[in-house]
Structures are given as structure tokens and as C-alpha cells.
Protein backbone atom coordinates (compact mmCIF):
# COMPACT_ATOMS: atom_id res chain seq x y z
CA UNK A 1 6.15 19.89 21.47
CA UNK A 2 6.54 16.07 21.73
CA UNK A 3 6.48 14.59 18.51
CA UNK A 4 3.05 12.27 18.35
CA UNK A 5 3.68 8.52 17.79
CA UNK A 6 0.70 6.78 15.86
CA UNK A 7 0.49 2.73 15.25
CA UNK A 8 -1.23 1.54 12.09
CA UNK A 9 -1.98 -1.71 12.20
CA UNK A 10 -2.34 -3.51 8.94
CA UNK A 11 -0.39 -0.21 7.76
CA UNK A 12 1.45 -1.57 5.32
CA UNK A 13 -2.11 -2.08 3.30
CA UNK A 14 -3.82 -0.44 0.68
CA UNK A 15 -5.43 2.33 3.31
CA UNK A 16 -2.73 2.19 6.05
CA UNK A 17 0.19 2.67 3.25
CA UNK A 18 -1.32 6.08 1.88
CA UNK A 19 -2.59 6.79 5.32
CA UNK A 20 1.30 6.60 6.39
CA UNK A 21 2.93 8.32 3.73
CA UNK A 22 0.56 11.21 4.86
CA UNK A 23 1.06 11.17 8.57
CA UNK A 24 5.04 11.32 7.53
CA UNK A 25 4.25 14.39 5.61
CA UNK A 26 2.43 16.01 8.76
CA UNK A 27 5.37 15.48 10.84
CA UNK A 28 4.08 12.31 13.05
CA UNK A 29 5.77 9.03 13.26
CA UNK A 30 4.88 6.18 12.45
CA UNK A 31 4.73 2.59 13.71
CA UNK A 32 3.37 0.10 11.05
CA UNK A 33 2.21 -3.42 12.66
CA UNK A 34 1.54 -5.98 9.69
CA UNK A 35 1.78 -9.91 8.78
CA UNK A 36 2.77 -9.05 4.95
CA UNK A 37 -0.46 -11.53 3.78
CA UNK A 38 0.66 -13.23 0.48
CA UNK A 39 -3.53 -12.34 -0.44
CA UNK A 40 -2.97 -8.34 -0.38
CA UNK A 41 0.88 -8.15 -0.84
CA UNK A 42 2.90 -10.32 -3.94
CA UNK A 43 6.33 -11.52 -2.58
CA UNK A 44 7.81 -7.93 -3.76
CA UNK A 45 5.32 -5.54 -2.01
CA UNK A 46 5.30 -2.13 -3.86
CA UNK A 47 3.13 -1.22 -0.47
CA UNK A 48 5.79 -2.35 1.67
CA UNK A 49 8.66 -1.08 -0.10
CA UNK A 50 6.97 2.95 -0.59
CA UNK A 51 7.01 2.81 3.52
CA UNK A 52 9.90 0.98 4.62
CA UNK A 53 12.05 3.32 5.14
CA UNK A 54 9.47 5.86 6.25
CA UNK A 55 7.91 4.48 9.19
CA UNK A 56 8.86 1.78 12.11
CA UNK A 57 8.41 -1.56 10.68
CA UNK A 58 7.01 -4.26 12.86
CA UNK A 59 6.49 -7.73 11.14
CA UNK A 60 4.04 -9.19 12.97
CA UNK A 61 0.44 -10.47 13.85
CA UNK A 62 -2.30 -9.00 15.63
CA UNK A 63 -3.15 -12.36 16.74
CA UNK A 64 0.35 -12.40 18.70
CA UNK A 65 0.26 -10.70 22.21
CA UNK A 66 4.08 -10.00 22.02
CA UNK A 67 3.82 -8.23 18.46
CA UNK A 68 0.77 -5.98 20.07
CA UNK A 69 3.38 -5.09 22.91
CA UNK A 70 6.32 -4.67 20.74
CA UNK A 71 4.15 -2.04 18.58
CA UNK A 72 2.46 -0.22 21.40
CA UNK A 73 5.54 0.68 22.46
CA UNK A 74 5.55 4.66 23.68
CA UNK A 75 2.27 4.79 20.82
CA UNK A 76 0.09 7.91 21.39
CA UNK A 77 -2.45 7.00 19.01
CA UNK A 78 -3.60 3.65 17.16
CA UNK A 79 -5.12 3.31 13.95
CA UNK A 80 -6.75 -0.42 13.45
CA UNK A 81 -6.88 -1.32 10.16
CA UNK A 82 -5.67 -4.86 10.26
CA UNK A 83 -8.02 -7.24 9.40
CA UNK A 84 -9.37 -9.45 7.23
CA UNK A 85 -11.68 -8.09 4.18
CA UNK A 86 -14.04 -9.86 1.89
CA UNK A 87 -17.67 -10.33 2.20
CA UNK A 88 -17.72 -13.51 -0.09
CA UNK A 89 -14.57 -15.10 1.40
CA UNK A 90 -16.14 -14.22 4.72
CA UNK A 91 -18.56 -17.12 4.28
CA UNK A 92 -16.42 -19.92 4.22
CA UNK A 93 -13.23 -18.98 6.19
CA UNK A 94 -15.41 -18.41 9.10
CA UNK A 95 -12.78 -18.76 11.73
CA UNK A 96 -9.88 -16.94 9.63
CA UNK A 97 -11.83 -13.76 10.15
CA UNK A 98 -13.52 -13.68 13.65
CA UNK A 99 -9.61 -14.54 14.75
CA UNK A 100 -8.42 -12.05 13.07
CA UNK A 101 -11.39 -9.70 13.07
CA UNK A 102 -12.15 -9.88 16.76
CA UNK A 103 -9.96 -11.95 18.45
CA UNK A 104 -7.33 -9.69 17.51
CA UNK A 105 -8.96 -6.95 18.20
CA UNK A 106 -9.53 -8.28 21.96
CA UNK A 107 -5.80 -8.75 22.60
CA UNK A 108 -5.44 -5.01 21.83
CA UNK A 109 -8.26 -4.04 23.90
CA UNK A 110 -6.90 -6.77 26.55
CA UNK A 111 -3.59 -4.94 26.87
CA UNK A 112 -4.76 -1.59 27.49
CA UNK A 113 -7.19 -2.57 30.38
CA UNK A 114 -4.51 -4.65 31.89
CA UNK A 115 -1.43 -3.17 31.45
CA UNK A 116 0.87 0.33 31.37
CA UNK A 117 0.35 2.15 27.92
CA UNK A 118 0.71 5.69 26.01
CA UNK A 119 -2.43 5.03 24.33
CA UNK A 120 -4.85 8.14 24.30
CA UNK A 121 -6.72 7.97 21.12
CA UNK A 122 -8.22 5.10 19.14
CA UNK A 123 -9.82 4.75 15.73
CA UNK A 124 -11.29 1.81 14.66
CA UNK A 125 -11.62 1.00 10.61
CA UNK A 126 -15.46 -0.12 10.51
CA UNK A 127 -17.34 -0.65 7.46
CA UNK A 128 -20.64 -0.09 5.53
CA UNK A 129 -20.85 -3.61 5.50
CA UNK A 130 -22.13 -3.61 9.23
CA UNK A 131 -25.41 -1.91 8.06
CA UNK A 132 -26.97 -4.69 5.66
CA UNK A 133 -29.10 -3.43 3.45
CA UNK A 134 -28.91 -0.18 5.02
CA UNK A 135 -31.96 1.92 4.72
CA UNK A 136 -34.90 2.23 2.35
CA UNK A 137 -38.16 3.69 1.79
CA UNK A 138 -41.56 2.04 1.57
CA UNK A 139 -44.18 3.49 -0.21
CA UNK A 140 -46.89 1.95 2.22
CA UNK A 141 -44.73 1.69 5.56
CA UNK A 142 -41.97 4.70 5.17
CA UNK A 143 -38.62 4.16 6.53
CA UNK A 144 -37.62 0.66 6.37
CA UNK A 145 -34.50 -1.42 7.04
CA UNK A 146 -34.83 -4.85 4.67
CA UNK A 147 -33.83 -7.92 5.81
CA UNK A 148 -31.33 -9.82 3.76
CA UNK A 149 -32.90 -11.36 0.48
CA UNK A 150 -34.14 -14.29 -0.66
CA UNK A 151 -32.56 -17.04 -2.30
CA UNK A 152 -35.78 -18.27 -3.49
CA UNK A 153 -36.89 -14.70 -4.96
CA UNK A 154 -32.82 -14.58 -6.47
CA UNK A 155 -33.27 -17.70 -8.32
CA UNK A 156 -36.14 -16.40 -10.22
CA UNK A 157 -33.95 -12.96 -11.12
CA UNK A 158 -35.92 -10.91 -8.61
CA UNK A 159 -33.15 -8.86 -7.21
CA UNK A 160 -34.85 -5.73 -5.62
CA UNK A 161 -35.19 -5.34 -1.64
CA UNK A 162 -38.35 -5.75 -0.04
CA UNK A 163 -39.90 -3.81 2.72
CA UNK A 164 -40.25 -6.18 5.85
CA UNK A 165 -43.46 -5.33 6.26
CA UNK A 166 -45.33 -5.88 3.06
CA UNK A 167 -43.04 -7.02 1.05
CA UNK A 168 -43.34 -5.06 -1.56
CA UNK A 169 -40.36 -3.38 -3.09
CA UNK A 170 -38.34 -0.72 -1.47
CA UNK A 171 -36.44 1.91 -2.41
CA UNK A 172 -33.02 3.10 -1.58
CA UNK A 173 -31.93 5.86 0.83
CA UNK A 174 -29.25 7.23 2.08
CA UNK A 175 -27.89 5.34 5.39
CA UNK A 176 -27.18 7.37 8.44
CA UNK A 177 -25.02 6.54 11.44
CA UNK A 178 -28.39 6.16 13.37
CA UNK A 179 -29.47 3.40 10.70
CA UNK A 180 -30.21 -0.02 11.97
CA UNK A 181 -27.06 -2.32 11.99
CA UNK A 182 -27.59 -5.57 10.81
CA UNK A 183 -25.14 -7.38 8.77
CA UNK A 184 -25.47 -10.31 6.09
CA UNK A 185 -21.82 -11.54 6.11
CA UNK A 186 -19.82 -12.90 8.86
CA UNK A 187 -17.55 -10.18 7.48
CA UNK A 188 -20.21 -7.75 8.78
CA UNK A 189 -20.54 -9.12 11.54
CA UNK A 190 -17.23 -9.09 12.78
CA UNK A 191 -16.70 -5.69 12.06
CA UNK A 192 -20.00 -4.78 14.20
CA UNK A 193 -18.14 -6.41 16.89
CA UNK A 194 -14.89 -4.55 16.40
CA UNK A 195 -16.42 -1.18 16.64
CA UNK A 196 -18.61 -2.33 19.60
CA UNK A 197 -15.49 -3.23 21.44
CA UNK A 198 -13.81 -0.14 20.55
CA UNK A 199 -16.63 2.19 21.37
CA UNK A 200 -17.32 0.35 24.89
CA UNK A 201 -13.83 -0.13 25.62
CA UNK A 202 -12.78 3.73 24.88
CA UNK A 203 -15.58 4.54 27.38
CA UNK A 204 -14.83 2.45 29.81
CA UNK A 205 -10.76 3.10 30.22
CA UNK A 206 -10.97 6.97 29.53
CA UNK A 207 -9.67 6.61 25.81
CA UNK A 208 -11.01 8.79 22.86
CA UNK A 209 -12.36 6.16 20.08
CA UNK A 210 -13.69 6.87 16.97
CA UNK A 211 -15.58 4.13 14.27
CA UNK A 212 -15.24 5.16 11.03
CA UNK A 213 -17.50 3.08 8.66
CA UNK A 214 -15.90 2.93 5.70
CA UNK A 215 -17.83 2.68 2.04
CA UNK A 216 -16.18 1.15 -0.92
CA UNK A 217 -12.50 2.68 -0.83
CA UNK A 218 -10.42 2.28 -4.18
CA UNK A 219 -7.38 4.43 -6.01
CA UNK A 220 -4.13 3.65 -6.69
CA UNK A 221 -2.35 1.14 -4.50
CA UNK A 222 -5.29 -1.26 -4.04
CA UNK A 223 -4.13 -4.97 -4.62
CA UNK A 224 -5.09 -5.71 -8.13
CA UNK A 225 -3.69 -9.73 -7.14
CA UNK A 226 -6.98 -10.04 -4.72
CA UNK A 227 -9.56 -11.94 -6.49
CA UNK A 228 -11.99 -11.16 -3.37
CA UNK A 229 -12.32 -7.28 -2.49
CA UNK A 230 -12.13 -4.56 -4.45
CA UNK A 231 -14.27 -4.45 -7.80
CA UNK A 232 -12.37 -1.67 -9.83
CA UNK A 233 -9.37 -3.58 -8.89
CA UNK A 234 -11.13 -6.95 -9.97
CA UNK A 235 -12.37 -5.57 -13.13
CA UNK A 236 -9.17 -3.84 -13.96
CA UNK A 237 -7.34 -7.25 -13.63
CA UNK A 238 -9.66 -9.07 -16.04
CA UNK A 239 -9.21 -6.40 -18.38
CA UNK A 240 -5.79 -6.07 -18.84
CA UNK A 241 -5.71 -9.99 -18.99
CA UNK A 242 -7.82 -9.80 -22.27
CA UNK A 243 -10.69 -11.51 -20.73
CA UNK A 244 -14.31 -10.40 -20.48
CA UNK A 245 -16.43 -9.20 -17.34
CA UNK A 246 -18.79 -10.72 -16.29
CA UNK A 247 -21.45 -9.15 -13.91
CA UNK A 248 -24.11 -10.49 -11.12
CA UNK A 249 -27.33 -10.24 -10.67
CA UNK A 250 -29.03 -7.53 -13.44
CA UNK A 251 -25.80 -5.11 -13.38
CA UNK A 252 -28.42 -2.40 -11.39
CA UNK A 253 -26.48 -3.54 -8.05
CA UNK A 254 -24.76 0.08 -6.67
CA UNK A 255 -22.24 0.75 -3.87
CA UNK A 256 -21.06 3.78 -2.94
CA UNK A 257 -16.99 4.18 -3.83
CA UNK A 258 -14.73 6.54 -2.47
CA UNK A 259 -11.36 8.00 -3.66
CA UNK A 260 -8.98 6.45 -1.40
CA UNK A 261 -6.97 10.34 -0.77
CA UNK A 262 -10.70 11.06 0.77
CA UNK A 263 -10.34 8.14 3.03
CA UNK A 264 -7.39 9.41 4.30
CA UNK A 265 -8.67 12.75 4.37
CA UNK A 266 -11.38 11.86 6.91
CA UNK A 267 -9.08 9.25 9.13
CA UNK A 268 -6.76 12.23 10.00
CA UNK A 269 -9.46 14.26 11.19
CA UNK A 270 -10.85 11.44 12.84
CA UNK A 271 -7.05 11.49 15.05
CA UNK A 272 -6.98 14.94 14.66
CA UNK A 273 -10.29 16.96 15.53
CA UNK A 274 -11.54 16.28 18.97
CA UNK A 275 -14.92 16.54 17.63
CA UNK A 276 -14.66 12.99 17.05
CA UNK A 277 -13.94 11.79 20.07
CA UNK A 278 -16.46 8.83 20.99
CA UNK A 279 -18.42 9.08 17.49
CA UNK A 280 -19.19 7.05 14.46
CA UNK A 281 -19.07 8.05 11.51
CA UNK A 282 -19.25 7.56 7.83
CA UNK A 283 -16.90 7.99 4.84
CA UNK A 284 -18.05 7.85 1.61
CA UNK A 285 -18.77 9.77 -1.60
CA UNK A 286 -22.62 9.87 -0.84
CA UNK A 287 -23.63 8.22 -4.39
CA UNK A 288 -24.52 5.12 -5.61
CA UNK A 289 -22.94 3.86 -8.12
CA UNK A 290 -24.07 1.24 -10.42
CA UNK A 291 -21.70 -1.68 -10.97
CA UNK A 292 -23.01 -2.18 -14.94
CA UNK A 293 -21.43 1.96 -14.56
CA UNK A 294 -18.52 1.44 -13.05
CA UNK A 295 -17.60 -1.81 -15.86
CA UNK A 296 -18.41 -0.14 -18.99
CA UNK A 297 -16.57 3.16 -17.66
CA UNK A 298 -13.42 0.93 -17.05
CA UNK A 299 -13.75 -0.80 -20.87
CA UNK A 300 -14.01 2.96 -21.67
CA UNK A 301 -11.14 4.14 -20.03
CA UNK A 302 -8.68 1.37 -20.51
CA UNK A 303 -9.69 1.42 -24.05
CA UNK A 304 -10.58 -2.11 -24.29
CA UNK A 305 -12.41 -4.65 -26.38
CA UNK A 306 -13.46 -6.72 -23.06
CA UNK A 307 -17.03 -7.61 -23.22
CA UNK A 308 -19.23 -7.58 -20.52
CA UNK A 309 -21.95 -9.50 -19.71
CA UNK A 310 -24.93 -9.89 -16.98
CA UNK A 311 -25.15 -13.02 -16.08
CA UNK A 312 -27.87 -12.97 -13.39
CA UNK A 313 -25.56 -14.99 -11.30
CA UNK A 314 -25.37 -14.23 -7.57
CA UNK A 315 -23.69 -14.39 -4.12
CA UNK A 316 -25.23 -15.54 -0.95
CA UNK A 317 -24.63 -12.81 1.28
CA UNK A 318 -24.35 -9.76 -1.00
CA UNK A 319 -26.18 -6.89 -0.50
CA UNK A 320 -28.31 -5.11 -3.09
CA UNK A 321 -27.21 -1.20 -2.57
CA UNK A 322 -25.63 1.15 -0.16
CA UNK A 323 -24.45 4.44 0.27
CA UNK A 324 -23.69 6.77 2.68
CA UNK A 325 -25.40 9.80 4.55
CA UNK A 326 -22.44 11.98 4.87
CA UNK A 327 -24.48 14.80 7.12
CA UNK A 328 -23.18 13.79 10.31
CA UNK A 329 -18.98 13.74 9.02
CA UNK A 330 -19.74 16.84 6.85
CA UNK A 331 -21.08 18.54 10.32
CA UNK A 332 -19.06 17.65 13.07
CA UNK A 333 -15.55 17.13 11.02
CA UNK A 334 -16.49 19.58 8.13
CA UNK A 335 -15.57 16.54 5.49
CA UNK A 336 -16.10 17.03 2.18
CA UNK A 337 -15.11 14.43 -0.71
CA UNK A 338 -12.99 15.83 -2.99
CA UNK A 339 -12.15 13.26 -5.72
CA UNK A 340 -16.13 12.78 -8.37
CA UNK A 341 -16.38 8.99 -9.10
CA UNK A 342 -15.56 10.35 -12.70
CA UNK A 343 -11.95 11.94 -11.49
CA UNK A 344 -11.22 9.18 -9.63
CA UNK A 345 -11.71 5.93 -12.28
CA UNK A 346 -9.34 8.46 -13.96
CA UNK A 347 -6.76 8.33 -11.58
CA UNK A 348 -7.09 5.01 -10.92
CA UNK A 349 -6.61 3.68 -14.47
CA UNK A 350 -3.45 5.91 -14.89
CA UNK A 351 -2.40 3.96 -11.71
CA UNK A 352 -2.92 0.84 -13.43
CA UNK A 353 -1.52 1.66 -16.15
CA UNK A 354 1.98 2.02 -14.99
CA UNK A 355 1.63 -1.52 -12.89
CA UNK A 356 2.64 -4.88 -14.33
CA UNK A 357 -0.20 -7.05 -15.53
CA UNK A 358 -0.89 -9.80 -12.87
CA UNK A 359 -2.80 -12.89 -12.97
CA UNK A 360 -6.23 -13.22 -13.11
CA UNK A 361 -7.82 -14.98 -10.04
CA UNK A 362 -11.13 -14.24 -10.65
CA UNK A 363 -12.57 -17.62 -12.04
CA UNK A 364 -10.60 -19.54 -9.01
CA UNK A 365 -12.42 -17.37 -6.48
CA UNK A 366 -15.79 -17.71 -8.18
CA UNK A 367 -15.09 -21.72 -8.34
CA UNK A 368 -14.56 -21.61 -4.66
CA UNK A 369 -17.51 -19.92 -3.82
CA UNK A 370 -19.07 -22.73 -6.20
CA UNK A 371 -17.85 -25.59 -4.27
CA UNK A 372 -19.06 -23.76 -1.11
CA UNK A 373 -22.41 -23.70 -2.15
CA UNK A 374 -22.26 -19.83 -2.07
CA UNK A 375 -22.43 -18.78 -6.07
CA UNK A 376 -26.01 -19.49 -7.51
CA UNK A 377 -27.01 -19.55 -11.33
């Protein structure tokens, strides 16, 4: 049997790293595509370096047309994780991500309706982030998906979601695939517009696409230099710098975070199980998880005398809570989760624990999203 050829784009990454070092352990190989950017990888990549001899290297851009050739070379399948991530950096470096986001997604998408290819299954890396709010219940009007929220009901430390109907407040559900999509980030946004393109385009040319809408994915790899994704990486970095933690809004702010050997888990069926083929789905733990929770079980673990405080601060553009229905994955993939939130902070602070200690860009990201008008007190 031919051997199977997948691209990851963006492989060299916190999810397309461990993603590749599993594929290699299955027996497929691997073509990484990735730009190496100084804001994921420090100038010696431990990322980098764990694949490099592993996989086929490509350095290069999904914004180039010749890279996207070069890499799609003999490819049976391609995994899209390149992009760029950050809801809060999202509203500022507007054009950064829709290039990257979507225009280099159409270049892909360009080549295979134009062009000869090998290409005959596609996943695309969506996120949670395309859902907003996601979905809530209303005591008066039932099932409700909340618009974004108020500025004007933030500044007075009124963080719950209202219904859209009577604005009273809601309260959190689980979101399925079938849940409204309506983002509140241009990050959000451009991933909507990734999976659209994927899910049209695989229908249109013949081509087996799958969107899988990633929660909050964290474990050991995940850039603890990135001041702008990834909280237990955030919060890890302030900690082992000696400095304190401080939270938004009332610290009752959840997301649902999921073990990143689950991730990977549910991307290989996702190439794998034909059941897939033309679907959406969700990965996630199916919990929320406070943030307040996830801070003080970091102090805990780490053993630290950081303090942490809630400042009722907040970010234009966040969202309130989320987590994922995982009926749908569990069903047609037979996904299950493995790694508790509890096993995994585990795992992830014995990770961290074995790392150098880097700088702390926290403060510099927050002053940015200051000058932009984005950070409110």
C-alpha cells in the first residue's frame, strides 16, 4: 500500500508539531509548511528542532503561491493549521490576519481548482471563537444566542450575557455545531471564513473537508514567549517570573480547555474516519472552566507565592463563556477526551518545569491593547 503523504501547514506549531510526531508514529509522512514566526517560535525553536529531522521541512509562507506548490507536492492529504491566533491582537493587526487567515487560505483553495494536484482530503483548523457567545438559555425566551456585550454595561462591572430579547441575564449552555455563528473578533471572523471556504470548496471540486472547531487547546509545547494566546501558558510565564496575576473582569469568565494529546486525538480521526467527510465538528473537553480556577490551580501547582488579583479590567472583544457540545464528535467519530482539566494542568506544569524561564510579555501586550483603545478599566 502507498505510503499516505499529509501537509501540515503551520506544522511546525504548538498543534501541528505534536500532530506530526504522531502521524510519524502511524507510519505517514510528513510535509511541514511554516514561516518560523519569531511570535510562536524563539530564534532556537524546541518545536522546530523535535521535527526536523522527522518530517519534510518547507520554510515558507502560505501567503507565497510558490511555497503552496512546493508543499503540495505529491500531498494526499492537508492539514491547515497555519494561521494567525489571538483574539485581542486580532483587533488591531486587522490586515496581518485576514492575509494570513484568508488570503492564504484562498491561494490554497486557488491552486486546487486551477491546477493538477494529489489532494483528496482536507481539514481545516476552525475555532470556538467563530461561535461568539455561543449559546445560552433564557428563562423567559429559551434558547438564545447573545449578542456581543456592552461596553457601557462592562464599565459598570456588569459582566453577565444578556438574552437579546429581554435583556435579562442568560445562562450558559453547551454550544452545538448547529449553534448560531457569529463572531466578536476579527479573529473570529476570519476563521468563519476559512471553514466556509473549505466546506464550499471541498464540495464543489470533489474533495473530502472536514472543520474542526477547536476549544481552548494547551499541554506541553505551547509557546510560553506569546504574550497573546494561550492563558495557562500566559499565567505560567508570569509565575515563574515572580510576578503576580492579574485577572479580568470578576475572575467568573470560563472557557472550555482541552489537553492538547486530545486535539490530536480527534484531528487523526478527522483524516482518518470517513465519517467525517464534509462535517464540522467540535473538540473540546465539554466543561467550563473558570479562569479565577485555572490561576489559583497554577499558584497551587507551581507552588508559588504569586498573588492574584481581579481587577475588573476588560477586553473589547472577549467573550464571556464557551464550551463545547461534544455529542455530535462523540457520535459520528466515537471521540472521547481522555486527559480531566485536573490531569492535564498536571502535565502541563511538569512541562514547564523542565523549560527555561522566558520573559514576561504580558504588561507590553496589555499596554498595546491600551494604546489601541481596546483594554478598559
Amino acid at each position: 500500500m502507498k505510503q499516505q503523504r499529509i501537509l501540515i501547514t503551520g506544522g511546525a506549531g504548538f498543534i501541528g508539531s505534536n500532530l506530526a510526531h504522531k502521524l510519524v508514529e502511524k507510519g505517514y509522512a510528513v510535509t511541514v509548511l511554516d514561516n518560523l514566526s519569531p511570535q510562536v517560535h524563539s530564534q532556537v525553536s524546541p518545536l522546530y528542532n523535535s521535527i526536523k529531522d522527522k518530517v519534510k521541512f518547507i520554510k515558507g509562507s502560505v501567503l507565497n503561491y510558490n511555497d503552496w506548490k512546493l508543499a503540495l507536492e505529491g500531498i494526499d492529504v492537508v492539514v491547515h493549521l497555519a494561521a494567525e491566533t489571538g483574539t485581542g491582537q486580532s483587533m488591531y493587526e486587522v490586515q496581518k490576519y485576514t492575509d494570513v487567515n484568508v488570503k492564504g487560505t484562498s491561494i490554497f483553495l486557488d491552486i486546487l481548482a486551477n491546477e493538477e494536484h494529489t489532494v483528496r482530503k482536507m481539514i481545516i483548523a476552525s475555532s470556538r471563537s467563530i461561535y461568539g457567545e455561543g449559546r445560552y438559555k433564557c428563562v423567559k425566551d429559551g434558547l438564545v444566542y447573545p449578542h456581543e456585550r456592552l461596553d457601557s454595561d462592562m464599565s459598570k462591572g456588569d459582566f453577565l450575557v444578556k438574552c437579546p430579547v429581554c435583556n435579562e441575564n442568560a445562562q450558559i449552555m453547551s454550544t452545538d455545531e448547529d449553534s448560531k455563528i457569529h463572531p466578536s473578533s476579527i479573529y473570529g471572523v476570519t476563521k468563519q471564513v476559512q471553514e466556509q471556504m473549505f466546506m464550499i470548496m471541498g464540495k464543489s471540486l470533489g474533495i473530502p473537508s472536514v472543520a474542526l472547531r477547536y476549544q481552548n487547546v494547551y499541554g506541553a509545547g505551547q509557546s510560553l514567549s506569546n504574550p497573546y494566546t494561550g492563558i495557562l501558558s500566559i499565567f505560567s510565564t508570569i509565575i515563574k517570573n515572580g510576578n503576580d496575576i492579574t485577572i479580568f473582569e470578576d475572575g467568573e469568565e470560563s472557557r472550555d480547555f482541552v489537553y492538547i494529546d486530545d486535539v490530536v486525538d480527534a484531528t487523526i480521526l478527522g483524516i482518518e474516519n470517513e465519517h467525517a467527510n464534509y462535517e464540522v465538528f467540535n473538540v473540546g473537553l465539554g466543561e467550563p472552566i473558570e479562569v479565577l480556577k485555572v490561576a489559583n490551580a497554577l499558584v497551587r501547582e507551581y507552588k508559588s507565592q504569586s498573588q492574584i488579583t481581579v481587577t475588573g479590567s476588560y477586553r473589547l472583544g472577549d467573550i464571556r463563556s464557551n464550551y463545547a457540545s461534544l455529542v455530535k464528535i462523540k457520535n459520528k467519530l466515537g471521540f472521547e477526551p481522555k486527559v480531566s482539566f485536573e490531569e492535564g494542568i498536571s502535565k502541563f506544569v511538569s512541562w514547564v518545569n523542565q523549560q527555561e524561564v522566558v520573559e514576561d510579555k504580558y504588561e507590553s501586550s496589555i499596554n498595546e491593547m491600551k494604546k489601541k483603545g481596546l483594554y478598559k478599566k
